[in-house]
C-alpha atoms as a PDB file:
ATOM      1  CA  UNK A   1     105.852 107.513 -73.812  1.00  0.00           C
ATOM      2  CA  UNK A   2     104.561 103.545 -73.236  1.00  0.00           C
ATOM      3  CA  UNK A   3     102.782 101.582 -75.342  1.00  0.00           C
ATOM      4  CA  UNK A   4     101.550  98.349 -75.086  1.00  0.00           C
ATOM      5  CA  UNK A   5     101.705  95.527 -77.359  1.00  0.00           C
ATOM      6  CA  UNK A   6      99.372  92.564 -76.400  1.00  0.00           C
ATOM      7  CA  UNK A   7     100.364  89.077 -77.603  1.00  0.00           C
ATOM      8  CA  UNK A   8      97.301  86.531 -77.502  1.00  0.00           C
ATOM      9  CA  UNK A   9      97.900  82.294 -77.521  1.00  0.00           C
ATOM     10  CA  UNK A  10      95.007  79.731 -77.877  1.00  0.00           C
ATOM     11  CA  UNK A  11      95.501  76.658 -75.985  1.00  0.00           C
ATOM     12  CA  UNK A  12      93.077  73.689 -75.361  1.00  0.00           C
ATOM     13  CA  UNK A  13      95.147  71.504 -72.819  1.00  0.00           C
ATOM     14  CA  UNK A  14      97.134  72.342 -69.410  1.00  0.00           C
ATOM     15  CA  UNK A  15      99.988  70.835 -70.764  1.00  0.00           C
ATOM     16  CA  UNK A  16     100.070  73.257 -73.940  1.00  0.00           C
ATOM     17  CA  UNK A  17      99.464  76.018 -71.433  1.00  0.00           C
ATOM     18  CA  UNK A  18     102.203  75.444 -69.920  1.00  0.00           C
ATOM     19  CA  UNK A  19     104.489  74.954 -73.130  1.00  0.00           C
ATOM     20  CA  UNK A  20     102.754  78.107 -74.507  1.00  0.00           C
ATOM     21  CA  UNK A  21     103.668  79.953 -70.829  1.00  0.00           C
ATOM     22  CA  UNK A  22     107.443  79.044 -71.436  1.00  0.00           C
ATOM     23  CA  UNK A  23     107.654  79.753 -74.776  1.00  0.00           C
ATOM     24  CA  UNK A  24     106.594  83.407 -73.840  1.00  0.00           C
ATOM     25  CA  UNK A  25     109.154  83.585 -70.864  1.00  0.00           C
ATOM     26  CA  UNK A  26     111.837  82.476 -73.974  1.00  0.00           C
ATOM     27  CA  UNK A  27     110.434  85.402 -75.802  1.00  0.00           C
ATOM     28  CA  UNK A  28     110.970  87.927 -72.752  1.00  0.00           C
ATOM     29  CA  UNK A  29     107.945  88.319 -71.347  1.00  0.00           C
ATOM     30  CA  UNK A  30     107.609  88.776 -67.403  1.00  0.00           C
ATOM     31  CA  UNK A  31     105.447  86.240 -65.644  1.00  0.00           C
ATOM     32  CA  UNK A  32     103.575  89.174 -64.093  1.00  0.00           C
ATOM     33  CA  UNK A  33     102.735  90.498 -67.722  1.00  0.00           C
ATOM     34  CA  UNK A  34     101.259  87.092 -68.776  1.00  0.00           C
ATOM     35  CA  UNK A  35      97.595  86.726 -68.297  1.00  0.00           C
ATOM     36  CA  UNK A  36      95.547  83.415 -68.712  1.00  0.00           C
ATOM     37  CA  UNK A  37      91.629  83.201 -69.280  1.00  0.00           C
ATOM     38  CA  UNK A  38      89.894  79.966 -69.389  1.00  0.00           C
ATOM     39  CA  UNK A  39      86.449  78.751 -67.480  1.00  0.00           C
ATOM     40  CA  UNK A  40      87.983  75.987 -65.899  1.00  0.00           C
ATOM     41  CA  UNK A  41      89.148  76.796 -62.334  1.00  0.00           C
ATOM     42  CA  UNK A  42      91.073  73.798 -61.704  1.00  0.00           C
ATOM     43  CA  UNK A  43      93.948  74.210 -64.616  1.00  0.00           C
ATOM     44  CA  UNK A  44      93.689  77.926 -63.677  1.00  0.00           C
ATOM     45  CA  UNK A  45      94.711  77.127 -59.805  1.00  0.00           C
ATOM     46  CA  UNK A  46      97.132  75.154 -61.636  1.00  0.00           C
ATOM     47  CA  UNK A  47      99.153  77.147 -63.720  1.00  0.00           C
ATOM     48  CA  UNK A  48      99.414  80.361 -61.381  1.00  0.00           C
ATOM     49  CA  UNK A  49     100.926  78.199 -58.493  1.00  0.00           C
ATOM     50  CA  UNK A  50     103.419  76.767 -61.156  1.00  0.00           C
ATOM     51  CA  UNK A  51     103.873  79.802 -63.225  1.00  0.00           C
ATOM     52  CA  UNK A  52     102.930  82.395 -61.317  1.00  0.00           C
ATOM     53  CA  UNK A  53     101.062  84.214 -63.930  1.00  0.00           C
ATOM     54  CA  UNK A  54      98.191  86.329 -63.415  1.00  0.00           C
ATOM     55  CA  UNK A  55      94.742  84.283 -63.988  1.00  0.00           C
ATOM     56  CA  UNK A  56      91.194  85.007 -64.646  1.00  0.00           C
ATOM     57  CA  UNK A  57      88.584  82.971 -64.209  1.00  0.00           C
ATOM     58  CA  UNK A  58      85.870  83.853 -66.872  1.00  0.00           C
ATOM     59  CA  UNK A  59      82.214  82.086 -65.581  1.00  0.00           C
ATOM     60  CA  UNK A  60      81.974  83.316 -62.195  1.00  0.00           C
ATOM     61  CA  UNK A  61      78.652  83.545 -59.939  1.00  0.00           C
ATOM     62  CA  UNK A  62      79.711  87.170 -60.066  1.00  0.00           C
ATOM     63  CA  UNK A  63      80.047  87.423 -63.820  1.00  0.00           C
ATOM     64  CA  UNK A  64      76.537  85.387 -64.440  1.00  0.00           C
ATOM     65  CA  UNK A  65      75.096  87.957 -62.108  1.00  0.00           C
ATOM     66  CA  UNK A  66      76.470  91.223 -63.329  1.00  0.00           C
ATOM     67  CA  UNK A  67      75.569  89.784 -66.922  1.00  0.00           C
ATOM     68  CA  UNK A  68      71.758  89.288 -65.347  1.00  0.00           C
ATOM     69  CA  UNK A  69      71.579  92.470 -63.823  1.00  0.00           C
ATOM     70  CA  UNK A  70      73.263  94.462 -66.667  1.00  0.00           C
ATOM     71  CA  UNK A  71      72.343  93.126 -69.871  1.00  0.00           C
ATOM     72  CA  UNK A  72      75.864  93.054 -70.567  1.00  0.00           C
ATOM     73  CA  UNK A  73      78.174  89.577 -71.007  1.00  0.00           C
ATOM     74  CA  UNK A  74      80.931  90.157 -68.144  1.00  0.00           C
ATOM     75  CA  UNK A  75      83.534  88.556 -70.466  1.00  0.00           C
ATOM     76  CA  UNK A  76      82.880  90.240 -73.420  1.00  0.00           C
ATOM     77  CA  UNK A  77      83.332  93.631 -70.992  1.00  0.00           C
ATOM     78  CA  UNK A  78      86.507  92.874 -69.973  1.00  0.00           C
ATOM     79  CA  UNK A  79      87.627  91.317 -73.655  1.00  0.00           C
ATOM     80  CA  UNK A  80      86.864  94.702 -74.596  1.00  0.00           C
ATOM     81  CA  UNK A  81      89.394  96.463 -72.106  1.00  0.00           C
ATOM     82  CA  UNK A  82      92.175  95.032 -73.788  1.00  0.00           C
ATOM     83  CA  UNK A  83      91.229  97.532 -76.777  1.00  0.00           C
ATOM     84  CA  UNK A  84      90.498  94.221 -79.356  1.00  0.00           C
ATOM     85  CA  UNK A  85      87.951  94.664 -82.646  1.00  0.00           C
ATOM     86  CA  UNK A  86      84.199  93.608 -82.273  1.00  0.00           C
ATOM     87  CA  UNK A  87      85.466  90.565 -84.275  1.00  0.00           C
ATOM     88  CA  UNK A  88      88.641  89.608 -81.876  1.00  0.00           C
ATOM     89  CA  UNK A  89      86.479  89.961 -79.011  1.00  0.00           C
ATOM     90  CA  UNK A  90      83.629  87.937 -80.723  1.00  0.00           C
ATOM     91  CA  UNK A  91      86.390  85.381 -81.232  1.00  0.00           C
ATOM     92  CA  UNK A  92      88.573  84.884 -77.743  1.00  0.00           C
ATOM     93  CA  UNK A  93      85.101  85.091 -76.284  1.00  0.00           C
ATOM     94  CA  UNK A  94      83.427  81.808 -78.410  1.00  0.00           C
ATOM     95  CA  UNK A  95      86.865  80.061 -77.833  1.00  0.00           C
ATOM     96  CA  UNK A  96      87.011  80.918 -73.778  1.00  0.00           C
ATOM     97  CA  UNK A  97      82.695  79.503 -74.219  1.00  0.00           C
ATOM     98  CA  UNK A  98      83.833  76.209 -75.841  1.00  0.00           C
ATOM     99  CA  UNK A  99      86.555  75.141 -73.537  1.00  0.00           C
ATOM    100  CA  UNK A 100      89.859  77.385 -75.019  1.00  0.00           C
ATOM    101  CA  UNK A 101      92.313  79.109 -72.664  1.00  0.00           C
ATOM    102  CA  UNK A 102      93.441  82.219 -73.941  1.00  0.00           C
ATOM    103  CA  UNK A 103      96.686  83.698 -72.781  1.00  0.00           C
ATOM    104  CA  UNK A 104      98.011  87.307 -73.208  1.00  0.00           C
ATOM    105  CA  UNK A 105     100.950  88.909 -72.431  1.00  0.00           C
ATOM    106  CA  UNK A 106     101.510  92.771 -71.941  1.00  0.00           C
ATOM    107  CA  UNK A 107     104.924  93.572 -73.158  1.00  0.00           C
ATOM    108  CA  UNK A 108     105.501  96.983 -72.552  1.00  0.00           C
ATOM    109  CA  UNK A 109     108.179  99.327 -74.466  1.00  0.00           C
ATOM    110  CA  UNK A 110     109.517 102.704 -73.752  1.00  0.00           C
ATOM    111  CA  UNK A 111     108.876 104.638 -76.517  1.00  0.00           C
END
């Protein structure tokens, strides 16, 4: 059996983002297991040609849309995926509104 033990980082800058992407490399994570979700595009296109992590862009046209159409906040959706509280997802998601990048790694373990 798998399970899966996320590991979530807060960064403001690119340059702690990319500290914050090493340090998790040091710690054994795979680059394809490390996520990063922030709203700005540009650091985003940054950091996956560098790193080659996986990134997510979190204020898309298509997010603001399926939000309108739905009722439902796109990020908040897909916060909720990664099977967090009410309260973590409350969290990451008022960070990710006021400029944060969040980062999360998968680091999956044969049980």
């Amino acid at each position: 059996m798998k399970s899966i033990n996320h590991r979530f980082e807060v960064v403001y800058t690119e340059r702690e983002l990319e500290a914050k992407v090493e340090d998790m490399k040091t710690l054994g994570y795979k680059k394809n297991d490390i996520h990063v979700l922030a709203d700005n595009a540009d650091i985003l296109n940054s950091v996956e040609t560098q790193e080659e992590v996986k990134t997510h862009e979190t204020e898309t046209i298509s997010d603001k849309f399926k939000s309108m159409f739905t009722g439902k906040d796109a990020v908040r959706e897909e916060l909720s995926k990664l099977n967090l509280s009410q309260t973590e997802i409350d969290e990451f998601h008022d960070i990710l509104e006021n400029d944060g990048i969040v980062l999360y790694a998968e680091n999956r373990n044969a049980d």
